[in-house]
PDB file of N, CA and C in Angstrom:
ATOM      1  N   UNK A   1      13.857  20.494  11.014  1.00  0.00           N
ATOM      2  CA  UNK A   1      14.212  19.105  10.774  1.00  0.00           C
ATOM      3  C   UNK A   1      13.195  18.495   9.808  1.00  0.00           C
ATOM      4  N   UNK A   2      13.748  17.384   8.767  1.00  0.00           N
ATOM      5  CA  UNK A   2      12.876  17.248   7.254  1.00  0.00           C
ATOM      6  C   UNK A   2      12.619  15.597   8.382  1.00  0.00           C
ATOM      7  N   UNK A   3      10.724  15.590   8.362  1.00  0.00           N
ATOM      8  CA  UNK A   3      10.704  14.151   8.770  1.00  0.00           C
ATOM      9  C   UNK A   3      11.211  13.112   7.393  1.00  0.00           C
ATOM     10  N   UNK A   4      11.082  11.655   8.228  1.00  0.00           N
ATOM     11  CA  UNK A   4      11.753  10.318   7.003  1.00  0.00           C
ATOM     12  C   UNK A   4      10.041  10.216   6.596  1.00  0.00           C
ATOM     13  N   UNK A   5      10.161  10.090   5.253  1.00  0.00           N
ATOM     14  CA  UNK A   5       8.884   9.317   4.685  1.00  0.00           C
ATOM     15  C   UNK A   5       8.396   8.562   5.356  1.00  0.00           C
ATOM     16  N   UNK A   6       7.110   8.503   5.107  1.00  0.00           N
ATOM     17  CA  UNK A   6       6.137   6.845   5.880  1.00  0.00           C
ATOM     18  C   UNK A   6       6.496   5.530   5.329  1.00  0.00           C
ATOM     19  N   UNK A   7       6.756   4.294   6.049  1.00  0.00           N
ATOM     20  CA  UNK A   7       7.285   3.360   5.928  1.00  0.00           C
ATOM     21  C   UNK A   7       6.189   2.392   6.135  1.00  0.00           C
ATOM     22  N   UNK A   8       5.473   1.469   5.126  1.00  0.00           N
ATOM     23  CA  UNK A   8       4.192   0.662   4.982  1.00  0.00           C
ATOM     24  C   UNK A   8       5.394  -0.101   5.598  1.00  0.00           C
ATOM     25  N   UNK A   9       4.011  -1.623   6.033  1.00  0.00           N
ATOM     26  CA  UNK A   9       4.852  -2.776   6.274  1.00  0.00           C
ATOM     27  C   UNK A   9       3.852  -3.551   5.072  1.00  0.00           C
ATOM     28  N   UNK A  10       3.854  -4.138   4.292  1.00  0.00           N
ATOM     29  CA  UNK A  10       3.187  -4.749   3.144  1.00  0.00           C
ATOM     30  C   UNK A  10       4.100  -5.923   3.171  1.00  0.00           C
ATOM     31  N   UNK A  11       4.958  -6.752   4.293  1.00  0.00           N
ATOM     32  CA  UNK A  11       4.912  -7.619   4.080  1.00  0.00           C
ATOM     33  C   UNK A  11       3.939  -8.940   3.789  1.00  0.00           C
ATOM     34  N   UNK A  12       3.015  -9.188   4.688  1.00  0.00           N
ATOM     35  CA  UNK A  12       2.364 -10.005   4.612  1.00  0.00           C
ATOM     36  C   UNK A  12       2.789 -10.940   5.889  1.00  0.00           C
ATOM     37  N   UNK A  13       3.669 -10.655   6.783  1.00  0.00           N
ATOM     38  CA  UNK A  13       3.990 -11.455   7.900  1.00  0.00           C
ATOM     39  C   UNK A  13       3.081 -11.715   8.797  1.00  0.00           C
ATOM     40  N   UNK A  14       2.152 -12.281   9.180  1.00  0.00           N
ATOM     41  CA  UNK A  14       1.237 -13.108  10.199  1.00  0.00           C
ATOM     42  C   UNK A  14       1.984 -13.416  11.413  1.00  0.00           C
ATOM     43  N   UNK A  15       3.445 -13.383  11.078  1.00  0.00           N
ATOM     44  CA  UNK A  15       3.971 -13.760  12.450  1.00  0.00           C
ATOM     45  C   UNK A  15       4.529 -12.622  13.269  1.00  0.00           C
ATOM     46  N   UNK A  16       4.655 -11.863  12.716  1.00  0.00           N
ATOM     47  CA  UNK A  16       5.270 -10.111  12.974  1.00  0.00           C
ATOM     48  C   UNK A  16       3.829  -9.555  13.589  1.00  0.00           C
ATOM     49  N   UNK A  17       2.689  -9.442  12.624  1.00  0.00           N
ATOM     50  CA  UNK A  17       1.706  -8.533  12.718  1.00  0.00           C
ATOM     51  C   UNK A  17       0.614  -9.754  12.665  1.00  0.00           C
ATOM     52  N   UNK A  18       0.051 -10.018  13.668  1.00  0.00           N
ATOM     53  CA  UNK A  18      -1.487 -10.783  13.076  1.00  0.00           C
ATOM     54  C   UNK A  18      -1.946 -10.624  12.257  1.00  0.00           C
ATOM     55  N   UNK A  19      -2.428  -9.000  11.892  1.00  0.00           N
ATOM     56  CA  UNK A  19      -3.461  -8.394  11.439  1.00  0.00           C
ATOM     57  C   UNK A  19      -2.986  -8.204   9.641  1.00  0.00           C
ATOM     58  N   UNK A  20      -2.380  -8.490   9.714  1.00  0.00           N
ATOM     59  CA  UNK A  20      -1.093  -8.544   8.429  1.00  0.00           C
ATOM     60  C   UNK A  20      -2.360  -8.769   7.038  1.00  0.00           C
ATOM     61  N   UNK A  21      -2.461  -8.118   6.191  1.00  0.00           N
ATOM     62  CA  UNK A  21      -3.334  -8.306   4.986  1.00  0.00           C
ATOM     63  C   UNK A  21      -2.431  -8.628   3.756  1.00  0.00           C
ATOM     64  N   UNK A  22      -2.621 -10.001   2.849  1.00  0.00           N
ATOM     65  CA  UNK A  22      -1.688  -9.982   2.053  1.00  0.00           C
ATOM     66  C   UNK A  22      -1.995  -9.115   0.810  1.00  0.00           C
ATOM     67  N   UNK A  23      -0.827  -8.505   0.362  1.00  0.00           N
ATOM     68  CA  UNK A  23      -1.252  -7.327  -0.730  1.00  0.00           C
ATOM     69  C   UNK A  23      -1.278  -7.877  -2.259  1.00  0.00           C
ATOM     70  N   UNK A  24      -0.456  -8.881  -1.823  1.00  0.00           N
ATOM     71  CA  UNK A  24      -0.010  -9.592  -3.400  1.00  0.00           C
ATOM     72  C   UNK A  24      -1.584 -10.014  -4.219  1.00  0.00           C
ATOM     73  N   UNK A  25      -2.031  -9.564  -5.627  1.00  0.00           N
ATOM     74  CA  UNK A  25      -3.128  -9.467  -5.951  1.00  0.00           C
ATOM     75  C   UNK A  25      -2.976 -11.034  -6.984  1.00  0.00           C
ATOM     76  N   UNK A  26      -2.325 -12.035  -6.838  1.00  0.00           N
ATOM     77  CA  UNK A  26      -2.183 -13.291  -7.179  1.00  0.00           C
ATOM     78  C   UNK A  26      -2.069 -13.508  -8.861  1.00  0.00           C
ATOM     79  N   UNK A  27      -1.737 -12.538  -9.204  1.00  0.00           N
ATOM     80  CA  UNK A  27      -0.999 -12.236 -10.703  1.00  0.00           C
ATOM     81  C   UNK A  27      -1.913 -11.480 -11.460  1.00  0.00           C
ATOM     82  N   UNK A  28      -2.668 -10.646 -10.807  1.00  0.00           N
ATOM     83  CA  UNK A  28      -3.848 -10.110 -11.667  1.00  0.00           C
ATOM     84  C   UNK A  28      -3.453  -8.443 -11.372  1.00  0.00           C
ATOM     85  N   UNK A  29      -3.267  -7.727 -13.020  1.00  0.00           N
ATOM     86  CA  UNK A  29      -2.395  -6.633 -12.546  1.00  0.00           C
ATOM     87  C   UNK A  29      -3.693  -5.124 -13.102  1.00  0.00           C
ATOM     88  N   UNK A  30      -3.942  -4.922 -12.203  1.00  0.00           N
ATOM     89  CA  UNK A  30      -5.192  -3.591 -12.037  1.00  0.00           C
ATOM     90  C   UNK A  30      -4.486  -2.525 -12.026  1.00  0.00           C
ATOM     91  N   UNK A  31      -5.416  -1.429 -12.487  1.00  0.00           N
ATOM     92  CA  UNK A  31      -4.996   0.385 -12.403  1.00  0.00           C
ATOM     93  C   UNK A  31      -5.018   0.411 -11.051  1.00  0.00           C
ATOM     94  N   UNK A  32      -3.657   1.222 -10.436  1.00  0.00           N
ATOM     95  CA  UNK A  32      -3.770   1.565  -8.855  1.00  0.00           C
ATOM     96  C   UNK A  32      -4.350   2.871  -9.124  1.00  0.00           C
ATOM     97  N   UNK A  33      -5.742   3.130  -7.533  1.00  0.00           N
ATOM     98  CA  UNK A  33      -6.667   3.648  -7.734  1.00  0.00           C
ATOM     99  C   UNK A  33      -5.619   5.456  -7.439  1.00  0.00           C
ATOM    100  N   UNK A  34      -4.520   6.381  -7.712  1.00  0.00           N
ATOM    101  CA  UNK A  34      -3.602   6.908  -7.262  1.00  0.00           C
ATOM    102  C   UNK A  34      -3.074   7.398  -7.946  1.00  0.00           C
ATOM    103  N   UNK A  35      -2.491   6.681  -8.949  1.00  0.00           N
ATOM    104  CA  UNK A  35      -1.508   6.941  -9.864  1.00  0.00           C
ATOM    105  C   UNK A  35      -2.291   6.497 -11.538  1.00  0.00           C
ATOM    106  N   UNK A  36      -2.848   5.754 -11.594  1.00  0.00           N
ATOM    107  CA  UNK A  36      -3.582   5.152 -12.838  1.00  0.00           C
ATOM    108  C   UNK A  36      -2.971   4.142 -13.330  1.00  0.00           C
ATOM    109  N   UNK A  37      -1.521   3.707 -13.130  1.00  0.00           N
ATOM    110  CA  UNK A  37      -0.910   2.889 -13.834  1.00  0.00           C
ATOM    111  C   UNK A  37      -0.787   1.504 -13.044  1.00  0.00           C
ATOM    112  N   UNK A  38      -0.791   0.557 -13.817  1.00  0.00           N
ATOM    113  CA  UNK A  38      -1.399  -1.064 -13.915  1.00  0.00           C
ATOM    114  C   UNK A  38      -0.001  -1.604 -12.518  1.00  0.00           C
ATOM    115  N   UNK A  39      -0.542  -2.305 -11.817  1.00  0.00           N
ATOM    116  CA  UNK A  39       0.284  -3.088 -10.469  1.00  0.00           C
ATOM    117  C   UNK A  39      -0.375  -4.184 -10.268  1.00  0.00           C
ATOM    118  N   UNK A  40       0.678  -5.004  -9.639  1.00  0.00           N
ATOM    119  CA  UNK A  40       0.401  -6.310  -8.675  1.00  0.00           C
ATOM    120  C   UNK A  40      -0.011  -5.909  -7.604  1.00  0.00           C
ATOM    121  N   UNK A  41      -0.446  -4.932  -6.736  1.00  0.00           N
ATOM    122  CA  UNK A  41      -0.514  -5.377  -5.434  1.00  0.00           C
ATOM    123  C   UNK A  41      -1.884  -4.136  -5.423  1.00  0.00           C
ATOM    124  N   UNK A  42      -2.013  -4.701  -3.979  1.00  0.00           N
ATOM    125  CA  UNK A  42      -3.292  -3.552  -3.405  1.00  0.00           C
ATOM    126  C   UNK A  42      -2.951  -3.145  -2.244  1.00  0.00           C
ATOM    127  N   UNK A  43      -4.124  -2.187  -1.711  1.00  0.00           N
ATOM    128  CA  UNK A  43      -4.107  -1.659  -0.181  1.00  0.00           C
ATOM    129  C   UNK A  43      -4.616  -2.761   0.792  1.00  0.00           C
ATOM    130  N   UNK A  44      -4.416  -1.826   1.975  1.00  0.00           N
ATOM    131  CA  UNK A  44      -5.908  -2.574   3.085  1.00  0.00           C
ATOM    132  C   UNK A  44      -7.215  -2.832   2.693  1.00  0.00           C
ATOM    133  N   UNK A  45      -7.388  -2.274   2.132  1.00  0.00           N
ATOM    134  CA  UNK A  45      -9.294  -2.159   1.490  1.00  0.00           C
ATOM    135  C   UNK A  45      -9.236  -3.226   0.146  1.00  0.00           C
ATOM    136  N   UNK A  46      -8.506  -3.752  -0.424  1.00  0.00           N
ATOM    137  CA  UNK A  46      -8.070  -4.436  -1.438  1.00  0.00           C
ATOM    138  C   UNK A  46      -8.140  -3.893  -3.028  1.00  0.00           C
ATOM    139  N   UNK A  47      -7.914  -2.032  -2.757  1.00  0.00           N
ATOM    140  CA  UNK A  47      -8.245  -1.393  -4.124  1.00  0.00           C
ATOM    141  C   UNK A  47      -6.779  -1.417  -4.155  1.00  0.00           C
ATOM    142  N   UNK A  48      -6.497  -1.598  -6.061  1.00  0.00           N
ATOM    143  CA  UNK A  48      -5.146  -1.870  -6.577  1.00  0.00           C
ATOM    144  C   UNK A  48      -4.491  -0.904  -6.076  1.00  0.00           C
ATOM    145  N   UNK A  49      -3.249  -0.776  -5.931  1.00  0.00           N
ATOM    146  CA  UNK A  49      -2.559   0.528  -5.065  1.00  0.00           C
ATOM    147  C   UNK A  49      -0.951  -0.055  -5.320  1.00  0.00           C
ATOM    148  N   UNK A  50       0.070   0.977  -5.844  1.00  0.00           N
ATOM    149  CA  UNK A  50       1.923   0.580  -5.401  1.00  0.00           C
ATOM    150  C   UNK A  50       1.287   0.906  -3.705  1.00  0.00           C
ATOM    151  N   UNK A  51       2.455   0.214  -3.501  1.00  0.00           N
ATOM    152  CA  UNK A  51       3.121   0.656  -2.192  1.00  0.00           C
ATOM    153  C   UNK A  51       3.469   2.407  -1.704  1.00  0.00           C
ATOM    154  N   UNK A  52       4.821   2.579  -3.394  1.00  0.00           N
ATOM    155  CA  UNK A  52       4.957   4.028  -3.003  1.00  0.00           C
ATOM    156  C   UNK A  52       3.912   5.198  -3.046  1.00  0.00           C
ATOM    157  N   UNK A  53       2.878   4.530  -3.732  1.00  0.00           N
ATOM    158  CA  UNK A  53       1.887   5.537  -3.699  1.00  0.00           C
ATOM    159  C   UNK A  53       1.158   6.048  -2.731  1.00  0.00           C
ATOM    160  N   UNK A  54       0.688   4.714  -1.659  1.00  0.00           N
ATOM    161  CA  UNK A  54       0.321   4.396  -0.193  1.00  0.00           C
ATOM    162  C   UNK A  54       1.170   5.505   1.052  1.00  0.00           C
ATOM    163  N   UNK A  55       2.315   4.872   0.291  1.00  0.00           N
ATOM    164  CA  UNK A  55       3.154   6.193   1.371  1.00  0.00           C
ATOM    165  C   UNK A  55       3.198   7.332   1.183  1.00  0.00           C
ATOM    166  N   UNK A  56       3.429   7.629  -0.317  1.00  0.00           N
ATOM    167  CA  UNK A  56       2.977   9.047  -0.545  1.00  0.00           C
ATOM    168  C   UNK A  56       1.699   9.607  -0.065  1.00  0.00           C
ATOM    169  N   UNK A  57       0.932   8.829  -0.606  1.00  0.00           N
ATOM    170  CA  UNK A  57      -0.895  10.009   0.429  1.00  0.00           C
ATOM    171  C   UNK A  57      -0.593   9.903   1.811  1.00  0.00           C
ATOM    172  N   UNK A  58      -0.022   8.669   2.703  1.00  0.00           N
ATOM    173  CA  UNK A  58      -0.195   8.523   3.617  1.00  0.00           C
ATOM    174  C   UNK A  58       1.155   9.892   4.538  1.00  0.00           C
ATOM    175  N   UNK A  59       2.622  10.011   3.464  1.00  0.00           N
ATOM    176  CA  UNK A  59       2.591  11.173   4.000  1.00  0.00           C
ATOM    177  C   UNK A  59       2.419  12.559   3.916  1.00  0.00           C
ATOM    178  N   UNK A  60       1.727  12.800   2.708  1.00  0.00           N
ATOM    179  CA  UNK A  60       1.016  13.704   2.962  1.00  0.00           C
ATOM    180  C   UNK A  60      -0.554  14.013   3.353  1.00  0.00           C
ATOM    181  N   UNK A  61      -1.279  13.373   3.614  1.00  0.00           N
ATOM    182  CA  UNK A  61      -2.290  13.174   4.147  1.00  0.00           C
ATOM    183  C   UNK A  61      -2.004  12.998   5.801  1.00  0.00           C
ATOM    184  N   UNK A  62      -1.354  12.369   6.091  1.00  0.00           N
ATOM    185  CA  UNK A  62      -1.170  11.321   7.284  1.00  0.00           C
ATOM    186  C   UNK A  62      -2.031  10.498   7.559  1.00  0.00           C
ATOM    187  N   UNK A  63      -3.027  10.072   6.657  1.00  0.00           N
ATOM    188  CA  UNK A  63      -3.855   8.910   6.730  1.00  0.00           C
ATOM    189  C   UNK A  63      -4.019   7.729   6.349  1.00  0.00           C
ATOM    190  N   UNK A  64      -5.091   7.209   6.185  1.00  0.00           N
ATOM    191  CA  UNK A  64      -4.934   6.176   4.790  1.00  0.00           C
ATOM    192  C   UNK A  64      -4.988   6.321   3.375  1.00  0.00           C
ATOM    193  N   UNK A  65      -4.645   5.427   2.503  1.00  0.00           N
ATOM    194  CA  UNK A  65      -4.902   5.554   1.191  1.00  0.00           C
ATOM    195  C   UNK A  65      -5.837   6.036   0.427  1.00  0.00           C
ATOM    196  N   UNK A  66      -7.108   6.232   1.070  1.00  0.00           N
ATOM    197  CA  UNK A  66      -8.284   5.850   0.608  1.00  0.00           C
ATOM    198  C   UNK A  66      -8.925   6.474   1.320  1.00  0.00           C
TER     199      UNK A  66
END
């Protein structure tokens, strides 16, 4: 059986998740530290990062980004 990819929550919901970190990098667009190419958003740690990239290490790693 093929597992489903890892599924971030990068909403930013405070009301879902307390702990909720907003990713949105407030229009300032950095190399994600992953892929090399320029994004809006970041990780947990606040290094530039896509999303799909996050999920990618995270499933193959099974860890964090970083």
């Amino acid at each position: 059986m093929i597992a489903s990819p890892a599924r971030l929550d990068w909403s930013g919901n405070k009301r879902r998740n307390p702990k909720a970190v907003n990713h949105w990098m407030r229009g300032r667009r950095l190399l994600c530290h992953i892929c090399s190419k320029k994004t809006f958003l970041c990780d947990d740690t606040g290094a530039p990062c896509h999303k799909v990239c996050a999920e990618a290490v995270q499933q193959r790693w099974g860890g964090e980004s970083r």
